[in-house]
Protein backbone atom coordinates (compact mmCIF):
# COMPACT_ATOMS: atom_id res chain seq x y z
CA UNK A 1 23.27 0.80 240.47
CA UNK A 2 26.69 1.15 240.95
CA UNK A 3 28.47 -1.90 242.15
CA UNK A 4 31.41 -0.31 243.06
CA UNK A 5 29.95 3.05 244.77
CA UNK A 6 27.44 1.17 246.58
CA UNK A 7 29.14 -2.15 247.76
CA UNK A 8 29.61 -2.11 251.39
CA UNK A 9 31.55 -5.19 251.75
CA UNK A 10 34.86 -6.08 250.23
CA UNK A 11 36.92 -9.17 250.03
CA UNK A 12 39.26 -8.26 252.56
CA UNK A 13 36.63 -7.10 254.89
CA UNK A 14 34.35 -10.12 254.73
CA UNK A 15 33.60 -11.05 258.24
CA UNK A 16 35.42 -13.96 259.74
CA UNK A 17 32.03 -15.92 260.62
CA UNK A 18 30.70 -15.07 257.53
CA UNK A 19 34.13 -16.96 256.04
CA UNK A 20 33.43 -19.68 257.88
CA UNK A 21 30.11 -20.38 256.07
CA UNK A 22 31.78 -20.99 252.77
CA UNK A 23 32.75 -24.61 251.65
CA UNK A 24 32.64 -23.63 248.01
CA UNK A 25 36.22 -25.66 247.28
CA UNK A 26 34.02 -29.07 248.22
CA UNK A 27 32.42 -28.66 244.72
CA UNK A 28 35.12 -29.68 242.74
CA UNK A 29 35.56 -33.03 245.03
CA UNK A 30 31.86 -33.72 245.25
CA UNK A 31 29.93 -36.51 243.14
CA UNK A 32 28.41 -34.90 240.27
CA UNK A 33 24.97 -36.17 238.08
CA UNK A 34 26.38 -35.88 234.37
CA UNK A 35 25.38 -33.01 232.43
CA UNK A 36 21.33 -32.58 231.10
CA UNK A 37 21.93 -30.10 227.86
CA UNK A 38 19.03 -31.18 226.48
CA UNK A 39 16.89 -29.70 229.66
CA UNK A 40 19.42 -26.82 229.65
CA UNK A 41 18.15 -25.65 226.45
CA UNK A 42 14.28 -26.53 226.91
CA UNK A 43 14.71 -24.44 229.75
CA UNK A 44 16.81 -21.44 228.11
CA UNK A 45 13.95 -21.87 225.25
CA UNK A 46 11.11 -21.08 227.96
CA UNK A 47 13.46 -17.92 229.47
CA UNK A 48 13.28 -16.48 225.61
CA UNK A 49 9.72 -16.84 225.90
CA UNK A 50 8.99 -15.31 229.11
CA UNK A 51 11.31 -12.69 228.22
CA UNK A 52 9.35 -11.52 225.50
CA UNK A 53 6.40 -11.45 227.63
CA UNK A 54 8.38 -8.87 230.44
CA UNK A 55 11.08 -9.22 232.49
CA UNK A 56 8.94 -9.91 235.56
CA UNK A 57 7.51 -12.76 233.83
CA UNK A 58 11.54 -13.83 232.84
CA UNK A 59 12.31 -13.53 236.82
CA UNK A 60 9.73 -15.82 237.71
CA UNK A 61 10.32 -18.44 235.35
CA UNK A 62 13.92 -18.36 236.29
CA UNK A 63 13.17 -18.78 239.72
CA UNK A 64 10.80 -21.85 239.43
CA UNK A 65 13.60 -23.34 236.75
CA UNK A 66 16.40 -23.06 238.45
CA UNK A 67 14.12 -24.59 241.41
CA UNK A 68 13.52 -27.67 239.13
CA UNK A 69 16.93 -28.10 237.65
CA UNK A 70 18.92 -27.72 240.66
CA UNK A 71 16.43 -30.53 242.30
CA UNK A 72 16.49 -27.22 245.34
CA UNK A 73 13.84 -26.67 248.11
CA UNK A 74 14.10 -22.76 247.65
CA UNK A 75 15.82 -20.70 244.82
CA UNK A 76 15.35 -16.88 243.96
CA UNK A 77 16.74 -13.98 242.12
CA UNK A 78 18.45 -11.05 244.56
CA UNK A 79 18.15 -7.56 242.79
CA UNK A 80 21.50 -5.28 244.01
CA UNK A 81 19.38 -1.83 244.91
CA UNK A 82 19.96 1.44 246.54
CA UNK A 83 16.79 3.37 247.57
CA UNK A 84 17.36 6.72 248.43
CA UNK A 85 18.19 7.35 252.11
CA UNK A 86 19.23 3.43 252.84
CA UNK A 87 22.29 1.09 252.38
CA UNK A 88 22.45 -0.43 249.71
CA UNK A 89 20.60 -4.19 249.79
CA UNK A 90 19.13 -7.31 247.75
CA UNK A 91 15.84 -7.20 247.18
CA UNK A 92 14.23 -11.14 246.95
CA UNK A 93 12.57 -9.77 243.18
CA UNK A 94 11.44 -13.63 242.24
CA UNK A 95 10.88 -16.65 244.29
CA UNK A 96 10.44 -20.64 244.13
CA UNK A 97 9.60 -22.91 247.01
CA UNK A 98 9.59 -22.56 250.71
CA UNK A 99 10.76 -19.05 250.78
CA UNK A 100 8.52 -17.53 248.25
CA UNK A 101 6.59 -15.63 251.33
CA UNK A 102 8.89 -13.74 251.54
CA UNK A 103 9.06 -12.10 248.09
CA UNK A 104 10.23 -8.50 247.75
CA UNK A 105 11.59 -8.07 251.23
CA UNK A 106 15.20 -6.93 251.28
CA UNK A 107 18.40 -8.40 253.11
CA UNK A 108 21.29 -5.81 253.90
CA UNK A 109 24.21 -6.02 251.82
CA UNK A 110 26.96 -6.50 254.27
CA UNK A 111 24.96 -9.52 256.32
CA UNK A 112 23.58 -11.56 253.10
CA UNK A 113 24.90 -14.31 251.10
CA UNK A 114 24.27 -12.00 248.30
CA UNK A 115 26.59 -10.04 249.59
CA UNK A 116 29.47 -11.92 249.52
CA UNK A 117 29.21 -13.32 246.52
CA UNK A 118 29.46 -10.13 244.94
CA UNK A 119 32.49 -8.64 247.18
CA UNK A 120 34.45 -12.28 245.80
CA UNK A 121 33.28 -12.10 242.75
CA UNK A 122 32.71 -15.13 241.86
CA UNK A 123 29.82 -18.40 242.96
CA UNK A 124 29.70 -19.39 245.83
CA UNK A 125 28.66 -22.35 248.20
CA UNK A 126 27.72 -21.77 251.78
CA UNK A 127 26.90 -24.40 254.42
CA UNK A 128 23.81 -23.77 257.08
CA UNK A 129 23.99 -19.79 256.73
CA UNK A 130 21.29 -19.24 258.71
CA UNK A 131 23.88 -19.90 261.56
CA UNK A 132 26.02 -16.92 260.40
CA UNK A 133 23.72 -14.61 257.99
CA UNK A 134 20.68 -13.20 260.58
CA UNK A 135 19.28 -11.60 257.42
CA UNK A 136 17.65 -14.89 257.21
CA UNK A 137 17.04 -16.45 259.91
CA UNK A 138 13.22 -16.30 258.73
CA UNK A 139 13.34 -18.43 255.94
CA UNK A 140 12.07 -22.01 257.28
CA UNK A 141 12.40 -25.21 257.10
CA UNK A 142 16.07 -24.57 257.84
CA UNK A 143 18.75 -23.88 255.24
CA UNK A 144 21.42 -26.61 254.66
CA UNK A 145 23.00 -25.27 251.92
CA UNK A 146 23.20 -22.18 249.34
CA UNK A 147 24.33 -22.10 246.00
CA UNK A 148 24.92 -18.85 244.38
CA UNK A 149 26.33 -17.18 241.25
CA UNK A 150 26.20 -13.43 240.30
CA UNK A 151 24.51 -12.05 237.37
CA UNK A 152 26.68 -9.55 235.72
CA UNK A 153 24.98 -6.73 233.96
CA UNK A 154 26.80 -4.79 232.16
CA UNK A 155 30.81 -3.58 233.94
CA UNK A 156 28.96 -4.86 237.35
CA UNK A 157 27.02 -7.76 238.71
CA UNK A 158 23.01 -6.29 239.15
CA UNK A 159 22.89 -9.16 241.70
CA UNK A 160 22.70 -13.25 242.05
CA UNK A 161 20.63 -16.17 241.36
CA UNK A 162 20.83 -18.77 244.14
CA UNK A 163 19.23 -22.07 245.20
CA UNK A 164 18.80 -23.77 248.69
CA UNK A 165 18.81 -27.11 250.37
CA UNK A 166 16.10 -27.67 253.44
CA UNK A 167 17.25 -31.51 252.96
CA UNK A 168 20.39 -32.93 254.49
CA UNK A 169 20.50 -35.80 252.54
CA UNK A 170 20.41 -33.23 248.95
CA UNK A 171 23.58 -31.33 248.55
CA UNK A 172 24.57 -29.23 245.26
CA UNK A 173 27.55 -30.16 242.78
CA UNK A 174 29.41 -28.89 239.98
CA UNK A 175 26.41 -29.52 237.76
CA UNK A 176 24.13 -27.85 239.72
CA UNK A 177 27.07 -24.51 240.02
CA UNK A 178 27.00 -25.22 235.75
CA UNK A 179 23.82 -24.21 235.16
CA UNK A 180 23.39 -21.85 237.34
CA UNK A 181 26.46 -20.34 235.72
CA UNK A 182 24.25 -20.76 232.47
CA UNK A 183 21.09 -18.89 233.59
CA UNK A 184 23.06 -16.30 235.37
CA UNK A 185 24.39 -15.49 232.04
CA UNK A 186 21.54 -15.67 230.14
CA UNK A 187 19.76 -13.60 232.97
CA UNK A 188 22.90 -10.82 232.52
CA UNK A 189 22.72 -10.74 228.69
CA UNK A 190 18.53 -10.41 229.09
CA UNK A 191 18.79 -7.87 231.55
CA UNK A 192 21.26 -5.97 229.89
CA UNK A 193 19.89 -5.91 226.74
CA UNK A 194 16.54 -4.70 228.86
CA UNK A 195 18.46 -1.96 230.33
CA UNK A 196 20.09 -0.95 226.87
CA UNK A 197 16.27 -1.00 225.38
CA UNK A 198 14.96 1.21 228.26
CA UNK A 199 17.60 3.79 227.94
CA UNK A 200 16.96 4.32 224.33
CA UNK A 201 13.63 4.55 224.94
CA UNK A 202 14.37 7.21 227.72
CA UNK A 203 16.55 9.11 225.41
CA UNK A 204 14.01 9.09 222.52
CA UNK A 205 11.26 10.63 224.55
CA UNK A 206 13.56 13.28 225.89
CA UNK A 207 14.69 13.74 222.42
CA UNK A 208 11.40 13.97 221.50
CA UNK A 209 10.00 16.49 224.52
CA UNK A 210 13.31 18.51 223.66
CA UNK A 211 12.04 19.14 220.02
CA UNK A 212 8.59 19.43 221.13
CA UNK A 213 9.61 22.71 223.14
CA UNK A 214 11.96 23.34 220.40
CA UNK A 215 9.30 23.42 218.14
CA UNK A 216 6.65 25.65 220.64
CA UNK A 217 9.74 28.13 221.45
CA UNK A 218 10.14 28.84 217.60
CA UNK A 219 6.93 29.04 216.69
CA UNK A 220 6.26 31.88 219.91
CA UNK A 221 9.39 33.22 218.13
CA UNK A 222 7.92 33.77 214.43
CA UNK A 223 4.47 34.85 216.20
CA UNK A 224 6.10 37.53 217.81
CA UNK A 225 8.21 38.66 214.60
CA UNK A 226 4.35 38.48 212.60
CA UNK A 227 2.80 40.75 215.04
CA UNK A 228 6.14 43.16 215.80
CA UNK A 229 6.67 43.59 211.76
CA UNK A 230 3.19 44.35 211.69
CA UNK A 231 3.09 46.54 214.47
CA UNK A 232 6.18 48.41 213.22
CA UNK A 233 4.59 49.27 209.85
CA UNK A 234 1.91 51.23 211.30
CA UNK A 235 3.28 53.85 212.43
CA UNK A 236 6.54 54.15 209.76
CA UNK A 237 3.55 54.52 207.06
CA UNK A 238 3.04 57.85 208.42
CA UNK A 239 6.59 59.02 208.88
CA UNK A 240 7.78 57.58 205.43
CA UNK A 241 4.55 59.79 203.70
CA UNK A 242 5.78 63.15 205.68
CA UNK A 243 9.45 62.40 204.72
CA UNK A 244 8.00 62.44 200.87
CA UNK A 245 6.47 65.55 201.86
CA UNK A 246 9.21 67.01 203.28
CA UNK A 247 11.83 66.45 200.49
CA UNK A 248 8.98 68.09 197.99
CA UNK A 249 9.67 71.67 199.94
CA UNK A 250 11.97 73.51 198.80
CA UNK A 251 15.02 74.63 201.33
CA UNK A 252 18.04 76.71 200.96
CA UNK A 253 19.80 75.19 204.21
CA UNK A 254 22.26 72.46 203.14
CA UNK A 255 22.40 70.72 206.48
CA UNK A 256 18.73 70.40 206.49
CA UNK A 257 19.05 68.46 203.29
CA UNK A 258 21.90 66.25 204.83
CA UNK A 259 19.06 65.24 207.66
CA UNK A 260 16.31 64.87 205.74
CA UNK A 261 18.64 62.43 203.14
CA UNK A 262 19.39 60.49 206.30
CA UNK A 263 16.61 60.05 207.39
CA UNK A 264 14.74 58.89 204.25
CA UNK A 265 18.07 56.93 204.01
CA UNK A 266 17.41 55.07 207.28
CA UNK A 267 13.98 54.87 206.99
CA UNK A 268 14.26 52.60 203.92
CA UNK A 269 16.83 50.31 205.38
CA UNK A 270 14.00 49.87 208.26
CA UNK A 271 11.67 49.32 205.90
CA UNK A 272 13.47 46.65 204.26
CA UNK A 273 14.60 45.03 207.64
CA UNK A 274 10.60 44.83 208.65
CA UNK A 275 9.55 43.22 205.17
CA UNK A 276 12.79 40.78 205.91
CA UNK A 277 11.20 39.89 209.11
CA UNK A 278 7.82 39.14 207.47
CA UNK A 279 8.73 37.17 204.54
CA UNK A 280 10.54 34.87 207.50
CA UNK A 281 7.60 34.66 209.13
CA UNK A 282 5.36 33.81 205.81
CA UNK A 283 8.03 31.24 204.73
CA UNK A 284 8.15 29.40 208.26
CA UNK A 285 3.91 29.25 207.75
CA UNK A 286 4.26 28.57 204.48
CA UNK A 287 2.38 31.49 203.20
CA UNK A 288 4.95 32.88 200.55
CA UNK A 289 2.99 32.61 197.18
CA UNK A 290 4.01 31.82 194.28
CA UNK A 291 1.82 32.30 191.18
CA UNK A 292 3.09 30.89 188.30
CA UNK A 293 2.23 32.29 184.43
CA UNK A 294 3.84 33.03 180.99
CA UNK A 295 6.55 35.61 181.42
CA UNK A 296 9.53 37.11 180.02
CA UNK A 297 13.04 36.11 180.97
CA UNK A 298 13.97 39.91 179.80
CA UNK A 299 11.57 41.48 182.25
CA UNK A 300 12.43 39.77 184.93
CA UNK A 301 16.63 40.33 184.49
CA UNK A 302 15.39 44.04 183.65
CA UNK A 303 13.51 44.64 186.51
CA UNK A 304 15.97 43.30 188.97
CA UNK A 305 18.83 44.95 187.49
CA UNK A 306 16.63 48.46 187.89
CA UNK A 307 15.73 47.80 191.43
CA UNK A 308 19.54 47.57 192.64
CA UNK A 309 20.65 50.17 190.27
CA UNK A 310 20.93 52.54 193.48
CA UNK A 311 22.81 50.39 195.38
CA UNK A 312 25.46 49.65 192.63
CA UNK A 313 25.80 53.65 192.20
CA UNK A 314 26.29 54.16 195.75
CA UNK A 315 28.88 51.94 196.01
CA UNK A 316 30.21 53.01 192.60
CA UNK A 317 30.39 49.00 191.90
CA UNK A 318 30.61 47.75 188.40
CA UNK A 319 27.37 45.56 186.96
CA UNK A 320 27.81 43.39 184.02
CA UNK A 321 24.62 41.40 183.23
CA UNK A 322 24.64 38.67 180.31
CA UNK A 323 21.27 37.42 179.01
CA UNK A 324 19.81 35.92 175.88
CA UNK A 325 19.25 38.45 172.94
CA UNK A 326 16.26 36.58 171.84
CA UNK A 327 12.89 36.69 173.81
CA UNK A 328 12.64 33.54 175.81
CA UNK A 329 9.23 32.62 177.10
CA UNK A 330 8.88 31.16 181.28
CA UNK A 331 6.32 29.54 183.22
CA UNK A 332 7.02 30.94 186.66
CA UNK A 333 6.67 33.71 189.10
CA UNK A 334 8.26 37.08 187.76
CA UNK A 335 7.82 38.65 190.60
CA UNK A 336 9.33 36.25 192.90
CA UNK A 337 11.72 35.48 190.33
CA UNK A 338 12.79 39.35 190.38
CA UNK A 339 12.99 38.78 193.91
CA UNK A 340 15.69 35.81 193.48
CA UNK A 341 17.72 37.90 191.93
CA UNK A 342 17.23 41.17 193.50
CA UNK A 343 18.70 39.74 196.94
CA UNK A 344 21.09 37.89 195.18
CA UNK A 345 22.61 41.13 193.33
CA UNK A 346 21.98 43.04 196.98
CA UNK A 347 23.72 40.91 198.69
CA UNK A 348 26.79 41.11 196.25
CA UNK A 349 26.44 44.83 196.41
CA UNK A 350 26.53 44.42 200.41
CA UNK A 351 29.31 42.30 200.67
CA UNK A 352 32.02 43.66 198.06
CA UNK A 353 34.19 46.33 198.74
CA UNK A 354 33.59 49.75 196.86
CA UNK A 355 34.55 49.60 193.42
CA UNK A 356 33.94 45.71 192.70
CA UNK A 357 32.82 44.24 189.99
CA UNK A 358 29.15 42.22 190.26
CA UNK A 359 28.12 39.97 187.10
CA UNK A 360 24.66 38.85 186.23
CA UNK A 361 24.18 35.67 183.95
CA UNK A 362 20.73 34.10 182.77
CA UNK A 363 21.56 31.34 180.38
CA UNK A 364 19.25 29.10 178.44
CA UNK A 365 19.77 25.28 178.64
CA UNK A 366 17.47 23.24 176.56
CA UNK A 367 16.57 19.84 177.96
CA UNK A 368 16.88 16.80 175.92
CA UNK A 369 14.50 15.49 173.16
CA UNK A 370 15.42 12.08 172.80
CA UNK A 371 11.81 10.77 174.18
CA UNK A 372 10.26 12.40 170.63
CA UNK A 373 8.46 14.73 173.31
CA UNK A 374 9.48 18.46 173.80
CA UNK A 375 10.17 18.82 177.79
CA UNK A 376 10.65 22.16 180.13
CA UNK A 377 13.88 23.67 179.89
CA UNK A 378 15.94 25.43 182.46
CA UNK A 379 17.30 28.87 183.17
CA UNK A 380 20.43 29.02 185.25
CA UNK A 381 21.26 32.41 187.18
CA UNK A 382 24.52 32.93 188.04
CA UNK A 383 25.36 36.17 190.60
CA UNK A 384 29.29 36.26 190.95
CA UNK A 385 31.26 38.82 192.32
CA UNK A 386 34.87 39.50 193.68
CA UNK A 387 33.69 40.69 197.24
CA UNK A 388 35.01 39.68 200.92
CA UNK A 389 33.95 35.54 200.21
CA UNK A 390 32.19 33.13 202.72
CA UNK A 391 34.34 30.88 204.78
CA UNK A 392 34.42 26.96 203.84
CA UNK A 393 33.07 25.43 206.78
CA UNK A 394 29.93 28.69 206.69
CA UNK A 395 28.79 27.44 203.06
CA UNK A 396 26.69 24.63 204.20
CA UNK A 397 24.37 27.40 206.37
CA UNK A 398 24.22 30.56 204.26
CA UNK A 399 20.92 29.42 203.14
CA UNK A 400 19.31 28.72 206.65
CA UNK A 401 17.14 31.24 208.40
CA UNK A 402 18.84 33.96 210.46
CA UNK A 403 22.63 32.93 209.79
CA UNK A 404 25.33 35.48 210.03
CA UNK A 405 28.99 35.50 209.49
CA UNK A 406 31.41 36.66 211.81
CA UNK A 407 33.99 36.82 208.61
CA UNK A 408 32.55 39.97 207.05
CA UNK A 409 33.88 43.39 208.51
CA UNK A 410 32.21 44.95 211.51
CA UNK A 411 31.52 48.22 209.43
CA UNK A 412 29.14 45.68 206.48
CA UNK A 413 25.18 46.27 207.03
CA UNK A 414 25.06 42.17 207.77
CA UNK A 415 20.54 42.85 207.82
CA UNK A 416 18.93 39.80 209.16
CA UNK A 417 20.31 36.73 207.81
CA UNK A 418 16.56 36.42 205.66
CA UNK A 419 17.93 37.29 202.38
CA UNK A 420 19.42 33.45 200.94
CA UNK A 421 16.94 31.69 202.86
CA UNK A 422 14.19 33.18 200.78
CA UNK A 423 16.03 32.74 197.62
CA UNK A 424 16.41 28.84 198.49
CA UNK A 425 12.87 29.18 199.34
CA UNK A 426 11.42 30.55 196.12
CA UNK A 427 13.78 28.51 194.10
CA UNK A 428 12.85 25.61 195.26
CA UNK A 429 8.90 26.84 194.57
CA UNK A 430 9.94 26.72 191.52
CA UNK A 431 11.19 22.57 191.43
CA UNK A 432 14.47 24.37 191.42
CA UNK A 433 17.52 24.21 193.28
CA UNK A 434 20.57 26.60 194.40
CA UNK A 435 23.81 26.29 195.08
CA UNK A 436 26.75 28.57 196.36
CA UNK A 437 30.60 28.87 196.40
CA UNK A 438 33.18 30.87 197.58
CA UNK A 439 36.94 30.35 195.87
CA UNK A 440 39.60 30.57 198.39
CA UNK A 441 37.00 31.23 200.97
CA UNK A 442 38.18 35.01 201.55
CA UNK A 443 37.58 36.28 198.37
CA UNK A 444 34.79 36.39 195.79
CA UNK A 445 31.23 34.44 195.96
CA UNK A 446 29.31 33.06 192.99
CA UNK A 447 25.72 31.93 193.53
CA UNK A 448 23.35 29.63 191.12
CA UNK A 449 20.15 29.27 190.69
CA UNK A 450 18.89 26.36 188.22
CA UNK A 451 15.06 26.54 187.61
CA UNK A 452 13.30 24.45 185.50
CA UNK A 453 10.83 26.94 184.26
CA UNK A 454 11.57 27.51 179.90
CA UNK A 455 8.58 27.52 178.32
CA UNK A 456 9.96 28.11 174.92
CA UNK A 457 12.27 30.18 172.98
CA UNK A 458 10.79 32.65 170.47
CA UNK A 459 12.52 33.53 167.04
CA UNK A 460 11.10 36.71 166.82
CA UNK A 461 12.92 40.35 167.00
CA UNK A 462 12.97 41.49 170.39
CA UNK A 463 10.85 44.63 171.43
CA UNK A 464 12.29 47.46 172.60
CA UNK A 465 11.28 47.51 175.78
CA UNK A 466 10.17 43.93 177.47
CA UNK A 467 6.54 44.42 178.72
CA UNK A 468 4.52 43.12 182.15
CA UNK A 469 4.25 39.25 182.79
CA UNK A 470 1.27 38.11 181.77
């Protein structure tokens, strides 16, 4: 607890006939036995041991120790505590000798001897203090004197160790207030190190409950995304195939054409927004397959390039796309591939103001052959464009799921924040890896893709038209 908040005594308000109990200056004037290191340390040696076992265990070895050393009729440990709805007291948590009867019973904090040794703050010696302290007027044979020294814990003292005398003829001394001094410390290191170990141990199981329901609370989330995509393509099937049918009929009214181009418009953007939402929910479950065969680095660029065509046009945006003139041969996915790059090139579309310019690159880069062996080669894509840029400190979470930026202007179609996390996703399917920048961090973005998927590189004329992965 709190020594501070819970302390009901002070120095200054230490009652007078509670004063008159301490002879703690006779110590230093006293006869004293000369020091015992050597038992010091067999004794420290046992604490270890008994620590190790629990700290109950520690207590009551301390106890019967400081019994032994101290040559005392009665000694104890007093634990400071505050139960709810009572003042705080000292709590008798280990006992030795004639008052171990009365273990775990509690003394009140402003009539115990524990009391005030914690409001002085330092040991202390008291003479007969069952004459001033009725908090113990139970312990028998009668107390002559008490010895006792607080353990701190931490910024505050979690209580004291003490000894008694039942014997007129056996009175303490400086060596006896020396090592209790020494096992009060030990005690205070022990116990604090107890109370360090306990906290951790607190805070990894919360850490650990908060990640559980971390954990349950996204995966409700995804389940609900895999049944609402699915539920939303039912009935847009339907509306998309009457759309088609409309915009077969012919019609003379121009506004009618408007509607129906807005609507076929707005249909596919909800389309795409629904297949987002399912690819996040395959990649979180793992289900996103990729199929790897022989395929053609041509295709793939081709076929990518042809599927964004419309969204270049609309935004009358400028495509340059440089790729090897020579067939090169791939082990991979060319449909997933195609997919790399189509949200890579969308996103570029998305994000650059009308009239930009968007560059493709797929470049060739031969491993080496020093081994005598012939290994896989890699193909780097590289989408750059000058568009509106990504921020500095937003580049380390472009590729997470679900992350927007606040950067882009309110009027950009921002979609779902799905798009890099499945190109990181299939990349990395691929033993590959991305990586993004962003200049100045306001304008222009360039993207990379490295996969290490080359097969081979043909010497052969080209065809004219570069046919279906096989």
């Amino acid at each position: 607890m709190n020594f501070e908040a819970g302390m009901a005594l002070t120095d200054a308000g230490i009652r007078a006939a509670h004063r008159e109990s301490l002879i703690t200056s006779e110590l230093s004037s006293r006869a004293s036995r000369r020091p015992n290191h050597g038992a010091e340390a067999k004794v420290l040696r046992r604490l270890a041991r008994a620590l190790a076992t629990s700290d109950a265990a520690m207590l009551d070895t301390l106890a019967s120790e400081a019994a032994r050393l101290c040559r005392a009729g009665s000694a104890g440990i007093s634990v400071l505590e505050s139960p709810p709805g009572r003042p705080a007291s000292f709590r008798w948590a280990a006992l030795a000798g004639h008052c171990a009867p009365l273990l775990n019973t509690y003394r009140p904090f402003d009539d115990s001897v524990c009391g005030v040794t914690l409001a002085m703050g330092k040991p202390e010696l008291f003479r007969t203090p069952q004459r001033y302290f009725s908090s113990i007027e139970a312990v028998s044979p009668p107390v002559v004197e008490a010895l006792l020294v607080p353990i701190p814990v931490g910024e505050g003292p979690w209580g004291a160790i003490w000894v008694m005398s039942h014997d007129e003829n056996a009175r303490f001394d400086a060596e006896d207030l020396r090592l209790l001094t020494s096992l009060a410390d030990f005690t205070g290191a022990a116990m604090q190190v107890a109370r360090m170990q306990a906290l951790a141990e607190k805070r990894a199981t919360e850490a650990e409950e908060a990640q559980q329901a971390l954990r349950l609370a996204e995966e409700r989330t995804y389940k609900f995304i895999a049944i609402l995509s699915h539920e939303l393509r039912s009935p847009i099937a339907p509306v998309v195939s009457s759309l088609d049918v409309l915009g077969r009929l012919e019609t003379t009214s121009s506004a009618a054409t408007r509607a129906l181009d807005i609507a076929q418009r707005q249909m596919g953007r909800l389309q795409r927004l629904i297949d987002d939402l399912l690819d996040a929910s395959r990649i979180r479950h793992g289900k996103v397959e990729v199929k790897m065969g022989t395929c053609q680095l041509a295709d793939i660029v081709w076929d990518a390039v042809h599927a964004v065509q419309p969204a270049i046009e609309a935004r009358k945006h400028q495509l340059t796309v440089h790729s090897p003139s020579e067939p090169v041969i791939l082990h991979a996915d060319a449909a997933r591939l195609t997919q790399v790059l189509v949200n890579l090139l969308t996103n570029s579309a998305k994000y650059s103001p009308d009239g930009s310019h968007i560059e493709l690159a797929a470049v060739v880069e031969h491993a080496s052959e020093s081994d005598g062996m012939t290994p896989t080669g890699s193909v780097r894509f590289t989408v750059t464009d000058n568009g509106y840029g990504i921020p500095a400190d937003k580049l380390p979470y472009v590729f997470d799921m679900f992350t927007q930026l606040d950067s882009r202007p309110p009027s950009v179609d921002s979609g779902l924040g799905i798009g890099l996390a499945l190109v990181r996703y299939l990349v990395e399917c691929h033993g590959g890896t991305v990586t993004i920048a962003s200049g100045d961090g306001r304008t222009g973005t360039s993207v990379t893709a490295m996969l290490p998927v080359l097969e081979r590189l043909q010497v052969i004329s080209p065809p004219a038209r570069a046919g279906q992965c096989e």
